[in-house]
C-alpha atoms as a PDB file:
ATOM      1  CA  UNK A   1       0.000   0.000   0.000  1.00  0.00           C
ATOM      2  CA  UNK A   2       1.418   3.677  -1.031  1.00  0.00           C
ATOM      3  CA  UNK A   3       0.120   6.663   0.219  1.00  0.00           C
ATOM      4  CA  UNK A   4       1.084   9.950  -1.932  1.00  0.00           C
ATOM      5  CA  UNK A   5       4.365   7.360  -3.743  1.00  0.00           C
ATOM      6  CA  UNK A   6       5.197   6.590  -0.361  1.00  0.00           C
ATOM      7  CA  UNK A   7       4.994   2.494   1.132  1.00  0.00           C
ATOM      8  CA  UNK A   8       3.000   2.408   4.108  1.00  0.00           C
ATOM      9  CA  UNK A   9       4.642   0.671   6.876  1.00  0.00           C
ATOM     10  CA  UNK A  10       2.532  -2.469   8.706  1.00  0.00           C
ATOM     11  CA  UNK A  11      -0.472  -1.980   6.541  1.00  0.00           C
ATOM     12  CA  UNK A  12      -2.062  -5.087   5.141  1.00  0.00           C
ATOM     13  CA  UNK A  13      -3.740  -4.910   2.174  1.00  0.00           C
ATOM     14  CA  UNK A  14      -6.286  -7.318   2.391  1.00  0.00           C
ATOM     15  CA  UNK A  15      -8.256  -5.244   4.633  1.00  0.00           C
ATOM     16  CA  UNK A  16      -7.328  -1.834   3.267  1.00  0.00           C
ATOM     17  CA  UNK A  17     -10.577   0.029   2.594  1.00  0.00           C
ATOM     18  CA  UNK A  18     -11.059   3.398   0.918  1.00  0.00           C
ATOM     19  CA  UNK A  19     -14.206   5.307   3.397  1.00  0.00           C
ATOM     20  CA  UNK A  20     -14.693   8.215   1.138  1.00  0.00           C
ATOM     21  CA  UNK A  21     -12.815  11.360  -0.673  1.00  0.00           C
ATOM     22  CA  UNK A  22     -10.428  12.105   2.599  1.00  0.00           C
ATOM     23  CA  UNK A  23     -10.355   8.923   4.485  1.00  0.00           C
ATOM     24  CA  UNK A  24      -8.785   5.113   3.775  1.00  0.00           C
ATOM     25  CA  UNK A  25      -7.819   2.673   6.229  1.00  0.00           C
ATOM     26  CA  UNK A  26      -7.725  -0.826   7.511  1.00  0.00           C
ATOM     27  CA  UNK A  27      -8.278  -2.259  10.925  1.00  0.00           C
ATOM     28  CA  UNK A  28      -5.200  -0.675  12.766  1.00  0.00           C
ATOM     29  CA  UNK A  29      -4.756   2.709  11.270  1.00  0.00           C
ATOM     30  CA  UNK A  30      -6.760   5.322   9.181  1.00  0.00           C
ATOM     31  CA  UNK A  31      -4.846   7.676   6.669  1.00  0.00           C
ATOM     32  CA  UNK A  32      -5.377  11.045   4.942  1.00  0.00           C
ATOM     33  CA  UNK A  33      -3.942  11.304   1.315  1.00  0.00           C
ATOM     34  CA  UNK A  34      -1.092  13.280   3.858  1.00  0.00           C
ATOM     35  CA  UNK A  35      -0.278  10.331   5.722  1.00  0.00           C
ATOM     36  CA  UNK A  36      -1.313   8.989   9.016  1.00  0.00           C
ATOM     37  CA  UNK A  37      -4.999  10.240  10.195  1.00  0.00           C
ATOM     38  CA  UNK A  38      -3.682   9.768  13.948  1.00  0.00           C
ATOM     39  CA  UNK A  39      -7.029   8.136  14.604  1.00  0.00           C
ATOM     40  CA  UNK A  40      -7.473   6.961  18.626  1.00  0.00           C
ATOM     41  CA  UNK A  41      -9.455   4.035  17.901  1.00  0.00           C
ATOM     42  CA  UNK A  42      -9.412   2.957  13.798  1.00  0.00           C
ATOM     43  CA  UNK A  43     -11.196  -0.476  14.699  1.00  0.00           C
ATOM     44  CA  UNK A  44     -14.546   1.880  15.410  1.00  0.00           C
ATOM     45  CA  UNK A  45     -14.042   3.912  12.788  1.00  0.00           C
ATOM     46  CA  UNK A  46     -17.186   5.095  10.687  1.00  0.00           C
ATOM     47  CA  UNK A  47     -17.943   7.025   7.983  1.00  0.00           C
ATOM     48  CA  UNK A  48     -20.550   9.697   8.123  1.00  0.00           C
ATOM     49  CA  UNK A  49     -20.507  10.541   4.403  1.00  0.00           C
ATOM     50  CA  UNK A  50     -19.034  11.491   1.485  1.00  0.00           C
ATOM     51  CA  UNK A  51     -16.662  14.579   3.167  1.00  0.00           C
ATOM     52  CA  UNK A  52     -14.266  15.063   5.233  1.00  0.00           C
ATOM     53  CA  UNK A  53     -15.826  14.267   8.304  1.00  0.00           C
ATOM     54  CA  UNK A  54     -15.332  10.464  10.369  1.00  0.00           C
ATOM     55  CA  UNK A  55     -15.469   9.604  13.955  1.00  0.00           C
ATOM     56  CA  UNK A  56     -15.218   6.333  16.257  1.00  0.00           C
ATOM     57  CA  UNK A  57     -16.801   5.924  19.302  1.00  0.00           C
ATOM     58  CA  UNK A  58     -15.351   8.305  21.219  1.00  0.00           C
ATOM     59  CA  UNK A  59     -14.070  11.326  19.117  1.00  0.00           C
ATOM     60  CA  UNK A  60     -14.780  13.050  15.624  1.00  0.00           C
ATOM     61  CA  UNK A  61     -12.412  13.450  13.381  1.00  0.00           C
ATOM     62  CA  UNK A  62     -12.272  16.467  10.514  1.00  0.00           C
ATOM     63  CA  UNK A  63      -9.704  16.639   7.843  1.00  0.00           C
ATOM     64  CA  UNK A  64      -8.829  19.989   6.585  1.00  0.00           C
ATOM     65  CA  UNK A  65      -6.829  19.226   3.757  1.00  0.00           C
ATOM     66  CA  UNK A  66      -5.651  23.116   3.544  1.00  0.00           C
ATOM     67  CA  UNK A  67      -4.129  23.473   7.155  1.00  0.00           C
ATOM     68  CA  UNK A  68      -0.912  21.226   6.384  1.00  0.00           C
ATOM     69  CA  UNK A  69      -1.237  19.460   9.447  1.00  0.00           C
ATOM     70  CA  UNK A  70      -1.344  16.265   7.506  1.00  0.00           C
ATOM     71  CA  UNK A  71      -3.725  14.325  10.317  1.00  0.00           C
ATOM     72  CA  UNK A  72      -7.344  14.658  11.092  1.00  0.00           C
ATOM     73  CA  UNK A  73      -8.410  17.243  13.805  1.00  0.00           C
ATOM     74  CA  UNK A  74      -9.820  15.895  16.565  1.00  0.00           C
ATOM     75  CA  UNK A  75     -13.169  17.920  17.540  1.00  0.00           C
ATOM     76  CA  UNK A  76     -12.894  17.955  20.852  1.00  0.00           C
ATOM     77  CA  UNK A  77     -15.731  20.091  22.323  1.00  0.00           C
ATOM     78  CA  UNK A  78     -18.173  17.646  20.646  1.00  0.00           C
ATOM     79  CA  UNK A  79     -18.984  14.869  23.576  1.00  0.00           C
ATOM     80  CA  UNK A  80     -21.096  13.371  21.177  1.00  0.00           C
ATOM     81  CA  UNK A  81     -19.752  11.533  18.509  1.00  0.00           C
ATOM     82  CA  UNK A  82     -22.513   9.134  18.008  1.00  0.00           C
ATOM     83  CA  UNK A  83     -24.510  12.134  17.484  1.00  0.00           C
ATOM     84  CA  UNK A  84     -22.807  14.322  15.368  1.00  0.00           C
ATOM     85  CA  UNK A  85     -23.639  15.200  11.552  1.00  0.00           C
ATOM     86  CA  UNK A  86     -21.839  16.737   8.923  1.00  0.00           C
ATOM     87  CA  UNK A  87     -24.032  18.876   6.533  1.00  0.00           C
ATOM     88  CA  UNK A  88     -22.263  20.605   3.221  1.00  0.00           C
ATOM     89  CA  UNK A  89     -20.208  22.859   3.017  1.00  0.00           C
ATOM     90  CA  UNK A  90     -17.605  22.328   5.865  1.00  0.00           C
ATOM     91  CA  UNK A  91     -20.439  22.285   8.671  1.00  0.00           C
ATOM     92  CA  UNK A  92     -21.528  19.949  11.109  1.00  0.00           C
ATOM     93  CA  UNK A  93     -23.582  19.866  14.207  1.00  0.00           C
ATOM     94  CA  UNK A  94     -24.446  17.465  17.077  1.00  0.00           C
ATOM     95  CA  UNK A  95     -27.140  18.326  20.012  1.00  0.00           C
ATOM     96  CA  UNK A  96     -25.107  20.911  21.876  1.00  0.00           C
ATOM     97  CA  UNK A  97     -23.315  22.963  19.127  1.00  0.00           C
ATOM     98  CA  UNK A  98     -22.769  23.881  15.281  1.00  0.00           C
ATOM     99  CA  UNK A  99     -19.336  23.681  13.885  1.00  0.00           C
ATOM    100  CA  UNK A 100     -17.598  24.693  10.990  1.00  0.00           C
ATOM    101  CA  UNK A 101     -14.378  23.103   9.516  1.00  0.00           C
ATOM    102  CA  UNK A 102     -13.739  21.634  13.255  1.00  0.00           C
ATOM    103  CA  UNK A 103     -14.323  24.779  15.296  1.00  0.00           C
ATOM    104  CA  UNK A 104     -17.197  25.412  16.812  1.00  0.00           C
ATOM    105  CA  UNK A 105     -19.406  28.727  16.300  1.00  0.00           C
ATOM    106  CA  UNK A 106     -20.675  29.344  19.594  1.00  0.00           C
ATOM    107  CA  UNK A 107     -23.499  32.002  19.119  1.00  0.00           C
ATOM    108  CA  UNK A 108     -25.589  29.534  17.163  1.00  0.00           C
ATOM    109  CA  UNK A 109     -28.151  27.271  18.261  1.00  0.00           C
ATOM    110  CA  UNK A 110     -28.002  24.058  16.904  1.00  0.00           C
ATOM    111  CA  UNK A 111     -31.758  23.634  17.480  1.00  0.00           C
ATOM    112  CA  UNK A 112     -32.743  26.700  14.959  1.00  0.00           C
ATOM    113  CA  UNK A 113     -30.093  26.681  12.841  1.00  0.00           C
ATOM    114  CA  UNK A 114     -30.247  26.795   8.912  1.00  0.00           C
ATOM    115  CA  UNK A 115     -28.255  27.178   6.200  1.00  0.00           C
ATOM    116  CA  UNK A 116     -28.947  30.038   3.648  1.00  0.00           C
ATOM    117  CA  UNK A 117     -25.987  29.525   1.317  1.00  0.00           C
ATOM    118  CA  UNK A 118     -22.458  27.776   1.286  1.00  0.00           C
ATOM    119  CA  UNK A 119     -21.366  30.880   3.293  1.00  0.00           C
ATOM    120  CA  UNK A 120     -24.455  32.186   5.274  1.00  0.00           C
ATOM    121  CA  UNK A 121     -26.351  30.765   7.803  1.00  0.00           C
ATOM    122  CA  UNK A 122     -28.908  31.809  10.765  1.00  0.00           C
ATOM    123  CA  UNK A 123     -30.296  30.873  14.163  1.00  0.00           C
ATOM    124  CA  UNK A 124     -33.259  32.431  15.643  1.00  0.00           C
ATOM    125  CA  UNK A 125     -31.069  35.468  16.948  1.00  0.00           C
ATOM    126  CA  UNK A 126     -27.853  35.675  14.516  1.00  0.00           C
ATOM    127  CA  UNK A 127     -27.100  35.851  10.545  1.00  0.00           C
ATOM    128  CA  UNK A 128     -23.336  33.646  10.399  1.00  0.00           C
ATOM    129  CA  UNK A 129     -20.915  34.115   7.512  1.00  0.00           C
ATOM    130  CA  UNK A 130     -19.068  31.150   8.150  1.00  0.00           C
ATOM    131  CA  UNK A 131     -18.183  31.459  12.167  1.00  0.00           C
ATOM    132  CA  UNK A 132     -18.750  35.010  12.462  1.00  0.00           C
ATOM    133  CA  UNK A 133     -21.917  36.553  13.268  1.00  0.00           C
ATOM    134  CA  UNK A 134     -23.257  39.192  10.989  1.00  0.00           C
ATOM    135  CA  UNK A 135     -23.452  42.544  13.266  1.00  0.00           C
ATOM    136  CA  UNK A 136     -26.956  44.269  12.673  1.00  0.00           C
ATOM    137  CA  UNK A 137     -28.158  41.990   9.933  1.00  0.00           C
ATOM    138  CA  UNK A 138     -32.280  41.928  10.091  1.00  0.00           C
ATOM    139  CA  UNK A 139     -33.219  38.194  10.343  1.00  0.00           C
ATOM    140  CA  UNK A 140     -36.696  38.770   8.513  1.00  0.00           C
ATOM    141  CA  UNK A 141     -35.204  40.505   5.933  1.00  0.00           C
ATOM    142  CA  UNK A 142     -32.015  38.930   5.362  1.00  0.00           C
ATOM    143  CA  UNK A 143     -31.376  37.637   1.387  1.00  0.00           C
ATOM    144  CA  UNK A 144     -28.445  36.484  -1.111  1.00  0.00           C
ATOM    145  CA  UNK A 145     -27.758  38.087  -3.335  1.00  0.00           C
ATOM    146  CA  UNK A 146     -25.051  36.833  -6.367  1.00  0.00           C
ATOM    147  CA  UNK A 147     -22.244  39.044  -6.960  1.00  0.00           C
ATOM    148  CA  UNK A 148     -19.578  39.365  -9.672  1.00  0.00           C
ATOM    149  CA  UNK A 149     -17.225  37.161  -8.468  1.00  0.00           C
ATOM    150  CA  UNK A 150     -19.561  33.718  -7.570  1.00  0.00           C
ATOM    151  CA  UNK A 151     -22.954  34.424  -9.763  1.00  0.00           C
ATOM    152  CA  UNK A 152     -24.380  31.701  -8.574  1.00  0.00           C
ATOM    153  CA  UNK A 153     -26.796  31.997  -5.515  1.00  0.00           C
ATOM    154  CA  UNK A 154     -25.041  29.163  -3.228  1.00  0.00           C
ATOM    155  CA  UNK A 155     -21.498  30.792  -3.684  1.00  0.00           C
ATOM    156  CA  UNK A 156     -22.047  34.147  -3.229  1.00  0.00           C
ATOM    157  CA  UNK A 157     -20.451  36.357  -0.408  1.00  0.00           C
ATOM    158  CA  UNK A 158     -23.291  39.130  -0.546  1.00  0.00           C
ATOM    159  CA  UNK A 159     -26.082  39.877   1.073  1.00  0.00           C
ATOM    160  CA  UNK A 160     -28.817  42.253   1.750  1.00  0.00           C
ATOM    161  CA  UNK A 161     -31.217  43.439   4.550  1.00  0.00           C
ATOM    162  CA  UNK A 162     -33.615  45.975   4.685  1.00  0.00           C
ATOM    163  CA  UNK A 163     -31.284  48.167   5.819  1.00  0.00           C
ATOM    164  CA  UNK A 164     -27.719  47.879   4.656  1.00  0.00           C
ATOM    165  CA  UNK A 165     -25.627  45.179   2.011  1.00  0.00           C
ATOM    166  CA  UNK A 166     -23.013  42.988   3.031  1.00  0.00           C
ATOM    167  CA  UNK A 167     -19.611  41.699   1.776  1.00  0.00           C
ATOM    168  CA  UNK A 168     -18.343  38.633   3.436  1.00  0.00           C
ATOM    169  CA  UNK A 169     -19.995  39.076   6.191  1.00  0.00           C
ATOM    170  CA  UNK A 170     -19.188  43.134   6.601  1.00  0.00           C
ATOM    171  CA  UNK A 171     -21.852  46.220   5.761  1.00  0.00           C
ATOM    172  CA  UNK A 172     -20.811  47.785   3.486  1.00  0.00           C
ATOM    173  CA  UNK A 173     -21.335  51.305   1.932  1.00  0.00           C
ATOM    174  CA  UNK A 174     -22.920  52.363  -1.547  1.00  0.00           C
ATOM    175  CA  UNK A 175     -19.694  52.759  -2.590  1.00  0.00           C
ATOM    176  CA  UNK A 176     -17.880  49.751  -2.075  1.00  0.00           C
ATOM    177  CA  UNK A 177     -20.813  47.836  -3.994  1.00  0.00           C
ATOM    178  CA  UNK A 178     -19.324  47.791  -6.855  1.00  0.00           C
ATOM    179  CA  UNK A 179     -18.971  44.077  -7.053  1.00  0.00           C
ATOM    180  CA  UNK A 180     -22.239  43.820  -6.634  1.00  0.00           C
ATOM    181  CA  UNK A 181     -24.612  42.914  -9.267  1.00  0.00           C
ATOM    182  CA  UNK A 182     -27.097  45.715  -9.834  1.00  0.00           C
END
């Protein structure tokens, strides 16, 4: 078995399985396409879905391929793991919080949270871009809007309220809108 043209030490093939787009493994260790996953217990290993999200019995695992770290984070403030799902777009959530890529966001309530787009999100209290909460955003009122940069609805880093537009999560003037499709 090779992992990124390296041979894996001590890893049998017969019982090497590939879980999904981050995660492959057999009954004594789970890998990354960086190298070891530095998973605590990879005979109770289980695959939630397709992404980049595992746990065992007693921890979840998230791989950010982007961080370098090369292993799985462990999420530890989720005490959980049988309970946890991961939803699109680098979230997740279990009974006591929301995450997103392995951190939790902990304004929102897991119980009335929704997703708008990949990048917004809302409780009943708080509009999210990403982990950060949108300061005066109107809840009612609150809409995507596509911009020049991501057209498409799901991608798009603007957004409007009744009273002000916003840029990644920021208000933003009249003036800086000019990435904004009119």
């Amino acid at each position: 078995m090779y992992c990124d043209g390296l041979k894996l030490q001590n890893v049998s093939s017969w019982y090497f399985v590939v879980f999904n787009r981050c995660f492959a493994g057999e009954k004594l260790s789970i890998f990354t396409v960086y190298g070891n996953a530095k998973a605590k217990y990879p005979l109770c290993f289980e695959v939630l879905d397709d992404s980049n999200v595992n746990n065992d019995d007693v921890y979840v695992y998230w791989f950010i391929g982007s961080t370098g770290a090369g292993h799985a984070t462990v999420v530890r403030s989720c005490k959980k793991p049988h309970m946890f799902r991961s939803i699109k777009s680098g979230y997740g959530i279990d009974d006591d919080y929301l995450y997103y890529e392995a951190v939790k966001i902990p304004k929102a309530n897991p119980k009335t949270w929704a997703m708008i787009n990949n990048n917004y999100s809302k409780d009943d209290k708080n509009i999210f871009y990403f982990r950060k909460v949108v300061v005066g955003a109107d809840l009612e009122s609150f809409e995507i809007i596509p911009d020049s940069c991501f057209p498409d609805i799901e991608d798009s880093c603007c957004g409007k309220d009744k009273n002000r537009t916003y840029e990644t999560g920021t208000s933003v003037t009249t003036g800086d809108r000019c990435i904004v499709y009119q």
